[in-house]
N, C-alpha and C. Protein backbone atom coordinates (compact mmCIF):
# COMPACT_ATOMS: atom_id res chain seq x y z
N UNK A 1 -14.40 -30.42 3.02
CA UNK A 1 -15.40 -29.37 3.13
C UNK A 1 -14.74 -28.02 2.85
N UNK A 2 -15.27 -27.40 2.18
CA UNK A 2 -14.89 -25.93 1.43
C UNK A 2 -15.13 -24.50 3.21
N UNK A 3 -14.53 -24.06 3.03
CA UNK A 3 -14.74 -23.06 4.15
C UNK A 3 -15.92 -22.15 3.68
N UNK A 4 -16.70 -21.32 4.44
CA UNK A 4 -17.57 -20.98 3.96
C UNK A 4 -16.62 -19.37 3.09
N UNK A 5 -17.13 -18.72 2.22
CA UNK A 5 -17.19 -17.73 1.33
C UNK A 5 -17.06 -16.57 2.46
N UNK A 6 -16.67 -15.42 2.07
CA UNK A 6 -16.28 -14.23 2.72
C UNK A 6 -17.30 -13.20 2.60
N UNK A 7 -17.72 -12.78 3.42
CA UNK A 7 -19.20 -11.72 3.35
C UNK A 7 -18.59 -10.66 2.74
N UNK A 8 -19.32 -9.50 2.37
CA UNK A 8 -18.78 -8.01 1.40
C UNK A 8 -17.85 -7.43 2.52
N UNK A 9 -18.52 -7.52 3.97
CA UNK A 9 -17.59 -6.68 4.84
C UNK A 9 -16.32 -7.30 4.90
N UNK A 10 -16.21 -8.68 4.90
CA UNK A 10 -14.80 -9.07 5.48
C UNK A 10 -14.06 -8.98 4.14
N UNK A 11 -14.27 -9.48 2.58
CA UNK A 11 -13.93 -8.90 1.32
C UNK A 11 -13.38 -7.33 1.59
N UNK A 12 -14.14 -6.24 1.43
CA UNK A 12 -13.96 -4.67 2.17
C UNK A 12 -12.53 -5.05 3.29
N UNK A 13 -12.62 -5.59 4.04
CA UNK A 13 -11.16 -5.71 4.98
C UNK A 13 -10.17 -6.30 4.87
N UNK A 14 -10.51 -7.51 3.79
CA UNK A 14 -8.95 -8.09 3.57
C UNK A 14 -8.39 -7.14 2.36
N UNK A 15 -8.97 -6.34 1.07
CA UNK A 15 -8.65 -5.41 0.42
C UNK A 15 -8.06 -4.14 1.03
N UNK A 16 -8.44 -3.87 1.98
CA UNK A 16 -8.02 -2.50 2.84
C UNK A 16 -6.56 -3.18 3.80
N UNK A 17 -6.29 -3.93 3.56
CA UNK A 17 -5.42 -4.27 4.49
C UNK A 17 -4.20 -5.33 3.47
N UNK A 18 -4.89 -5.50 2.24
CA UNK A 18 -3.63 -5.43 1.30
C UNK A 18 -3.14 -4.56 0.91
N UNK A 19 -4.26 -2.87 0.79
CA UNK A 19 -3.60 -2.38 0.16
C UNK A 19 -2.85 -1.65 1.43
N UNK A 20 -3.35 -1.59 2.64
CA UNK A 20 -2.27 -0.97 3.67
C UNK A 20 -0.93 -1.43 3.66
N UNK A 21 -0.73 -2.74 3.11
CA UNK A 21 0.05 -3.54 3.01
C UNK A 21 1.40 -3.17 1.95
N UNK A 22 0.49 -3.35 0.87
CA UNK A 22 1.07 -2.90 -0.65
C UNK A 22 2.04 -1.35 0.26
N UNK A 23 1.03 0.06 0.59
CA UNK A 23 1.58 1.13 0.22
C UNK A 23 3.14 1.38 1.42
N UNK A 24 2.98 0.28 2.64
CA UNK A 24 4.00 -0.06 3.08
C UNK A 24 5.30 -0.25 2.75
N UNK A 25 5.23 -1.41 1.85
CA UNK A 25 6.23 -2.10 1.08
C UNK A 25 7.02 -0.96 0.39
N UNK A 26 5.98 -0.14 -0.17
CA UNK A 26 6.51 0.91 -1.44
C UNK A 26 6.78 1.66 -0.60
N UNK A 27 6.63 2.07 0.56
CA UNK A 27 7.32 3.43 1.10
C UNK A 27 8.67 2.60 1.87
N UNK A 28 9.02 1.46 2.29
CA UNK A 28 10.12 0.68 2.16
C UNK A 28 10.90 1.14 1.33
N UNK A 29 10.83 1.01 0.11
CA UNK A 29 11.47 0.70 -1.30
C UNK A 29 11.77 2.04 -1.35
N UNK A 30 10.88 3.09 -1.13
CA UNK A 30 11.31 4.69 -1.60
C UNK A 30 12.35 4.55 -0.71
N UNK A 31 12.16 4.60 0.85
CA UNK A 31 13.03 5.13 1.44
C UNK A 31 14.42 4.02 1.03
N UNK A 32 14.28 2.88 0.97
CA UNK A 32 15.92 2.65 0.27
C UNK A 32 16.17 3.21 -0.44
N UNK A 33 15.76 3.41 -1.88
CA UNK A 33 15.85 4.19 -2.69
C UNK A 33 16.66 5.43 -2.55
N UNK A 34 16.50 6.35 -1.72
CA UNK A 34 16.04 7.63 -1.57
C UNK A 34 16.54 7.76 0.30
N UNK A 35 17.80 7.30 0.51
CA UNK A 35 17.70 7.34 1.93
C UNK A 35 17.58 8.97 2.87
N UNK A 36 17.88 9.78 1.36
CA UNK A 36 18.51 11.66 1.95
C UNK A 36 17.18 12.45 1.82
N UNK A 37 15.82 11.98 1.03
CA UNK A 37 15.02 12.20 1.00
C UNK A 37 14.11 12.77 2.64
N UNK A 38 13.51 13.53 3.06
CA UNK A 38 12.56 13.84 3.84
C UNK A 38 11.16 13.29 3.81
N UNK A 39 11.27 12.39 5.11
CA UNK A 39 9.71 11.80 4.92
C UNK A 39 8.03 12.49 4.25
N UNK A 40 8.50 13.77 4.32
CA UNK A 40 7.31 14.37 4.29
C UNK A 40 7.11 14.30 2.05
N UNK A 41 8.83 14.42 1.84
CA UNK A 41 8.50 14.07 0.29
C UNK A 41 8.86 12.77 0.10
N UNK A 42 8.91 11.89 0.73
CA UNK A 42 8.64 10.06 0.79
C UNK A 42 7.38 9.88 0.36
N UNK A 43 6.80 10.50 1.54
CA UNK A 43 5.25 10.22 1.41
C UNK A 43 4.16 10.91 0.18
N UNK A 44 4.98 12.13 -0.14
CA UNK A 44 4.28 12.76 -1.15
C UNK A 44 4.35 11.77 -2.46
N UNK A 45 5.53 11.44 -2.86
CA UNK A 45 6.08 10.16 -4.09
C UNK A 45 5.60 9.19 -3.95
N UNK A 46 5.19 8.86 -2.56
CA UNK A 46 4.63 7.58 -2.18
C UNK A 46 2.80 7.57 -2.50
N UNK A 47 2.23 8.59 -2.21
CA UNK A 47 0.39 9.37 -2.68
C UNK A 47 0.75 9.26 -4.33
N UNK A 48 1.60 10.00 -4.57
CA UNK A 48 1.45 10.15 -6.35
C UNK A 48 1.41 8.70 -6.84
N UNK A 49 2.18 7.97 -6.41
CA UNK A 49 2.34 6.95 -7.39
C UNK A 49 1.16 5.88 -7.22
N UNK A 50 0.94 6.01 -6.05
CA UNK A 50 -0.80 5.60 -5.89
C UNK A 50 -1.72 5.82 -6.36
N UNK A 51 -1.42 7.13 -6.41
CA UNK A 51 -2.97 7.89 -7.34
C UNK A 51 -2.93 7.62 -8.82
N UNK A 52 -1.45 7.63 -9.41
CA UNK A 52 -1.14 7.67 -10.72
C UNK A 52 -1.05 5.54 -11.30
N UNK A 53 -0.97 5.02 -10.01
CA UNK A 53 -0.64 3.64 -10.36
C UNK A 53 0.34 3.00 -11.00
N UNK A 54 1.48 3.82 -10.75
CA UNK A 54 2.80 3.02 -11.80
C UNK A 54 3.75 3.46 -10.75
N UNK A 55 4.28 2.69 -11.30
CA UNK A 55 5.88 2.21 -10.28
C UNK A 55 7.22 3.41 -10.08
């Protein structure tokens, strides 16, 4: 038996919570990256590249 299908709301929450997921990972990666960096421009590099979509 197939599980039933995911309503729009719970779709809407597993997306919001990959991408909470995703922008995690990448602010991980900056801060290795970038250990002398200041969170406040972590996070700024971390918005741009979101907004802009590339790595």
């Amino acid at each position: 038996m197939l599980p039933p299908k995911p309503t729009p709301s719970q779709k809407l929450h597993i997306a919001s919570a990959l991408y909470a997921t995703a922008k995690k990972v990448k602010l991980a990666a900056l801060r290795n990256r970038h250990p002398d960096w200041p969170e406040q421009q972590l996070l700024s590099e971390l918005n741009r590249r979101f907004l802009l979509l590339r790595d």
